[in-house]
Protein backbone atom coordinates (compact mmCIF):
# COMPACT_ATOMS: atom_id res chain seq x y z
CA UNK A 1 99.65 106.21 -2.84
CA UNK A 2 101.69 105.65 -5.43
CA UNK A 3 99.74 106.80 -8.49
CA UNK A 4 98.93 110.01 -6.01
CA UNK A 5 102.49 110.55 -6.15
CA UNK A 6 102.92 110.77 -9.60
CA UNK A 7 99.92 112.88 -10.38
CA UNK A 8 101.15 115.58 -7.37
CA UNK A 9 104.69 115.98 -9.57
CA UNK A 10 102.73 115.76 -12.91
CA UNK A 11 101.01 118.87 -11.18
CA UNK A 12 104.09 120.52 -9.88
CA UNK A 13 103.03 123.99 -11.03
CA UNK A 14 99.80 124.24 -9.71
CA UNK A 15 100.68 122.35 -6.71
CA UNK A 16 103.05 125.02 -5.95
CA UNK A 17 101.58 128.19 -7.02
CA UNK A 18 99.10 126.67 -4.38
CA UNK A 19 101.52 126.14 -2.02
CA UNK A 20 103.05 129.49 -2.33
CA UNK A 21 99.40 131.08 -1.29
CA UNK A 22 98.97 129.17 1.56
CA UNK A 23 102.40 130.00 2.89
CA UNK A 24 101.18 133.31 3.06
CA UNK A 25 98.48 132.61 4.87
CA UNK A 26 100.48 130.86 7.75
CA UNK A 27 102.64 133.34 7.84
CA UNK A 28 99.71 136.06 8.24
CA UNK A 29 98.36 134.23 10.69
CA UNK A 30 101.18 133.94 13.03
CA UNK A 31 99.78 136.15 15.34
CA UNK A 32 96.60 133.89 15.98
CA UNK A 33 99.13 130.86 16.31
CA UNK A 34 101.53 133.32 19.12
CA UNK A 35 98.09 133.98 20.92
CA UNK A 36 97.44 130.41 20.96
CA UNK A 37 100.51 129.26 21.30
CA UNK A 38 102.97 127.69 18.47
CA UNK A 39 103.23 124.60 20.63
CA UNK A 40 99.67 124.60 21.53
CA UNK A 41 98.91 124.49 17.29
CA UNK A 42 101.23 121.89 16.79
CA UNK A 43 99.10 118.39 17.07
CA UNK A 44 96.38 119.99 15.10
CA UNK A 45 97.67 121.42 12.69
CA UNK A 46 100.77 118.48 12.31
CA UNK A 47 97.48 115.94 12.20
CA UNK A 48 96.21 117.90 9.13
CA UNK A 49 99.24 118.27 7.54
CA UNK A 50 100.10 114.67 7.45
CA UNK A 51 96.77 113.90 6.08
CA UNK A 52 97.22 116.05 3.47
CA UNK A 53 100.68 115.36 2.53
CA UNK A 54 100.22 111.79 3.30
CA UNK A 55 97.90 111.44 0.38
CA UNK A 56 99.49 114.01 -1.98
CA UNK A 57 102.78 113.22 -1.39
CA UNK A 58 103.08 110.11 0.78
CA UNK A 59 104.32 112.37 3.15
CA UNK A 60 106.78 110.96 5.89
CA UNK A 61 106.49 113.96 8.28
CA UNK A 62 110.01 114.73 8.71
CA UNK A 63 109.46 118.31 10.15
CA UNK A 64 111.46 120.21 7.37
CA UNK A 65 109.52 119.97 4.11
CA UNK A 66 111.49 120.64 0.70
CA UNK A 67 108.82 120.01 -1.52
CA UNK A 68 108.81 123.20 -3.40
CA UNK A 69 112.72 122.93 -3.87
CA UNK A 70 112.21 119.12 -5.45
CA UNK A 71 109.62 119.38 -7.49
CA UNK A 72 106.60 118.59 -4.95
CA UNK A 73 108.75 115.27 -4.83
CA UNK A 74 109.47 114.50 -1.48
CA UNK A 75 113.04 112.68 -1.25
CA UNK A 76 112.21 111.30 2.05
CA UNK A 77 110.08 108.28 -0.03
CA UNK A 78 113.87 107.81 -1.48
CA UNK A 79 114.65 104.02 0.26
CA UNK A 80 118.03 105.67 0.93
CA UNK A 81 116.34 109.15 2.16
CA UNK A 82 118.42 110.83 0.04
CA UNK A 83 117.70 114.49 0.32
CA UNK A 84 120.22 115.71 -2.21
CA UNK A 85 120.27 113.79 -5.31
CA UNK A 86 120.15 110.70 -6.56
CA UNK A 87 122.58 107.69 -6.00
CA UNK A 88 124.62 105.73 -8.25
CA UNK A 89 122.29 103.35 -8.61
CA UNK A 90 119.59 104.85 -11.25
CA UNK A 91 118.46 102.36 -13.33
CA UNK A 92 118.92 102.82 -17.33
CA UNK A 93 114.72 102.63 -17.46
CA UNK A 94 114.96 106.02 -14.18
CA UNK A 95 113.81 103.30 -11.88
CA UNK A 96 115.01 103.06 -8.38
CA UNK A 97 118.06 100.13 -7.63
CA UNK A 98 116.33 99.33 -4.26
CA UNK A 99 112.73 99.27 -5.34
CA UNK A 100 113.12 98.39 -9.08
CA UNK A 101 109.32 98.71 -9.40
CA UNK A 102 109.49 102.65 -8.52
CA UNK A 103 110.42 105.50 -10.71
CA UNK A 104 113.74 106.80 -8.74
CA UNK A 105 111.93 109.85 -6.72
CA UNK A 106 115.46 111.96 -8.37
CA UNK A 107 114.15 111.23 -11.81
CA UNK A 108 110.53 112.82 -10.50
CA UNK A 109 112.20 115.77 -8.92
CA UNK A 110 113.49 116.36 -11.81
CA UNK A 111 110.82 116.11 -13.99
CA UNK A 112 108.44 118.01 -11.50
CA UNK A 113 111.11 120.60 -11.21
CA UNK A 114 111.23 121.45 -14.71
CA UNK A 115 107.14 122.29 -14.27
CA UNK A 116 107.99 125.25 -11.26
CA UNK A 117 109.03 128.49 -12.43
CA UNK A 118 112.51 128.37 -10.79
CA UNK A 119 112.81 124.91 -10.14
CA UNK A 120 115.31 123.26 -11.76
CA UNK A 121 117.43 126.00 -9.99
CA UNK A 122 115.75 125.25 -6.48
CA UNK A 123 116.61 121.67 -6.96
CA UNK A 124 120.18 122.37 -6.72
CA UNK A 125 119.87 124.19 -3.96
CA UNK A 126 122.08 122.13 -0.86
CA UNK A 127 119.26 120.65 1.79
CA UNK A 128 120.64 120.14 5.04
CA UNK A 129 120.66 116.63 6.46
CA UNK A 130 117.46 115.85 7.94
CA UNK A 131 116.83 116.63 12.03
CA UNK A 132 115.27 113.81 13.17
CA UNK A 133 114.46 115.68 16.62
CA UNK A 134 111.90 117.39 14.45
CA UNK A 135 110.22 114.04 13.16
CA UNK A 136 106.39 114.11 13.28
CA UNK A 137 106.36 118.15 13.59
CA UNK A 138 104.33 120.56 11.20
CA UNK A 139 106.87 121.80 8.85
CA UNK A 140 103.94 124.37 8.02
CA UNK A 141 104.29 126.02 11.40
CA UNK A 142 108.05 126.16 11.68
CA UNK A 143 107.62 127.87 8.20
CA UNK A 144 105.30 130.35 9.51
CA UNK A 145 107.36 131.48 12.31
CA UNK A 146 110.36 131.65 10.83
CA UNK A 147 108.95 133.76 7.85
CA UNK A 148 107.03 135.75 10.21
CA UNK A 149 110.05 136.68 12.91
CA UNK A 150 111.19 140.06 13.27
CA UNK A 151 114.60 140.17 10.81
């Protein structure tokens, strides 16, 4: 999972112009998933969204992706889950003070960030801590209907 890791940041830019067309999608199909029901969509679509995400990302399913805003980096594989930046405890060689045998998943958001047009400014962005009520939920669909409600 790893190595998977480190090729999905190597391939930030692509990974994300990706991205960016399939959140389009979702959000154009948020009238199928109101017919159907959001709640109705949500093991489905949750179950192919961690398989996915599991094996680009090593996803942990936290129910509010920030992916595109770390450089498809996700700081939930941080040991200390931090979603904001990295500790104090960076090693000289950018490898993690917990896991010393991992690159510190900071030092990849950074480097993945520099590959998105507009990352290194979506990286500072503030993330909110995470909601662990929404553990395990697609963050695909709560994208879609958010994006796709009335202002």
């Amino acid at each position: 999972m790893y190595a998977v890791r480190q090729w999905s940041v190597r391939h930030a830019r692509g990974l994300n112009r990706f991205y960016q067309r399939f959140e389009r999608l979702l959000v154009r199909m948020d009238g199928v998933f109101r017919a159907l029901s959001y709640e109705r969509a949500e093991r489905p679509v949750a179950a192919v969204e961690k398989a996915v995400k599991g094996l680009l990302f090593d996803c942990r399913m936290c129910g509010q992706c920030v992916l595109s805003s770390t450089g498809m980096a996700c700081p939930m594989n941080c040991p200390k889950t931090l979603r904001n930046g990295p500790c104090g405890g960076v090693r000289a060689d950018g490898n993690c003070e917990v896991k010393p045998e991992m690159k510190c998943v900071w030092v990849e958001a950074w480097r993945g960030s520099q590959r998105i047009e507009g990352g290194v400014e979506a990286l500072r962005t503030l993330q909110f801590a995470v909601d662990h009520r929404l553990q395990g939920r697609s963050s695909w669909l709560r994208v879609a209907r958010e994006k796709a409600a009335p202002p």
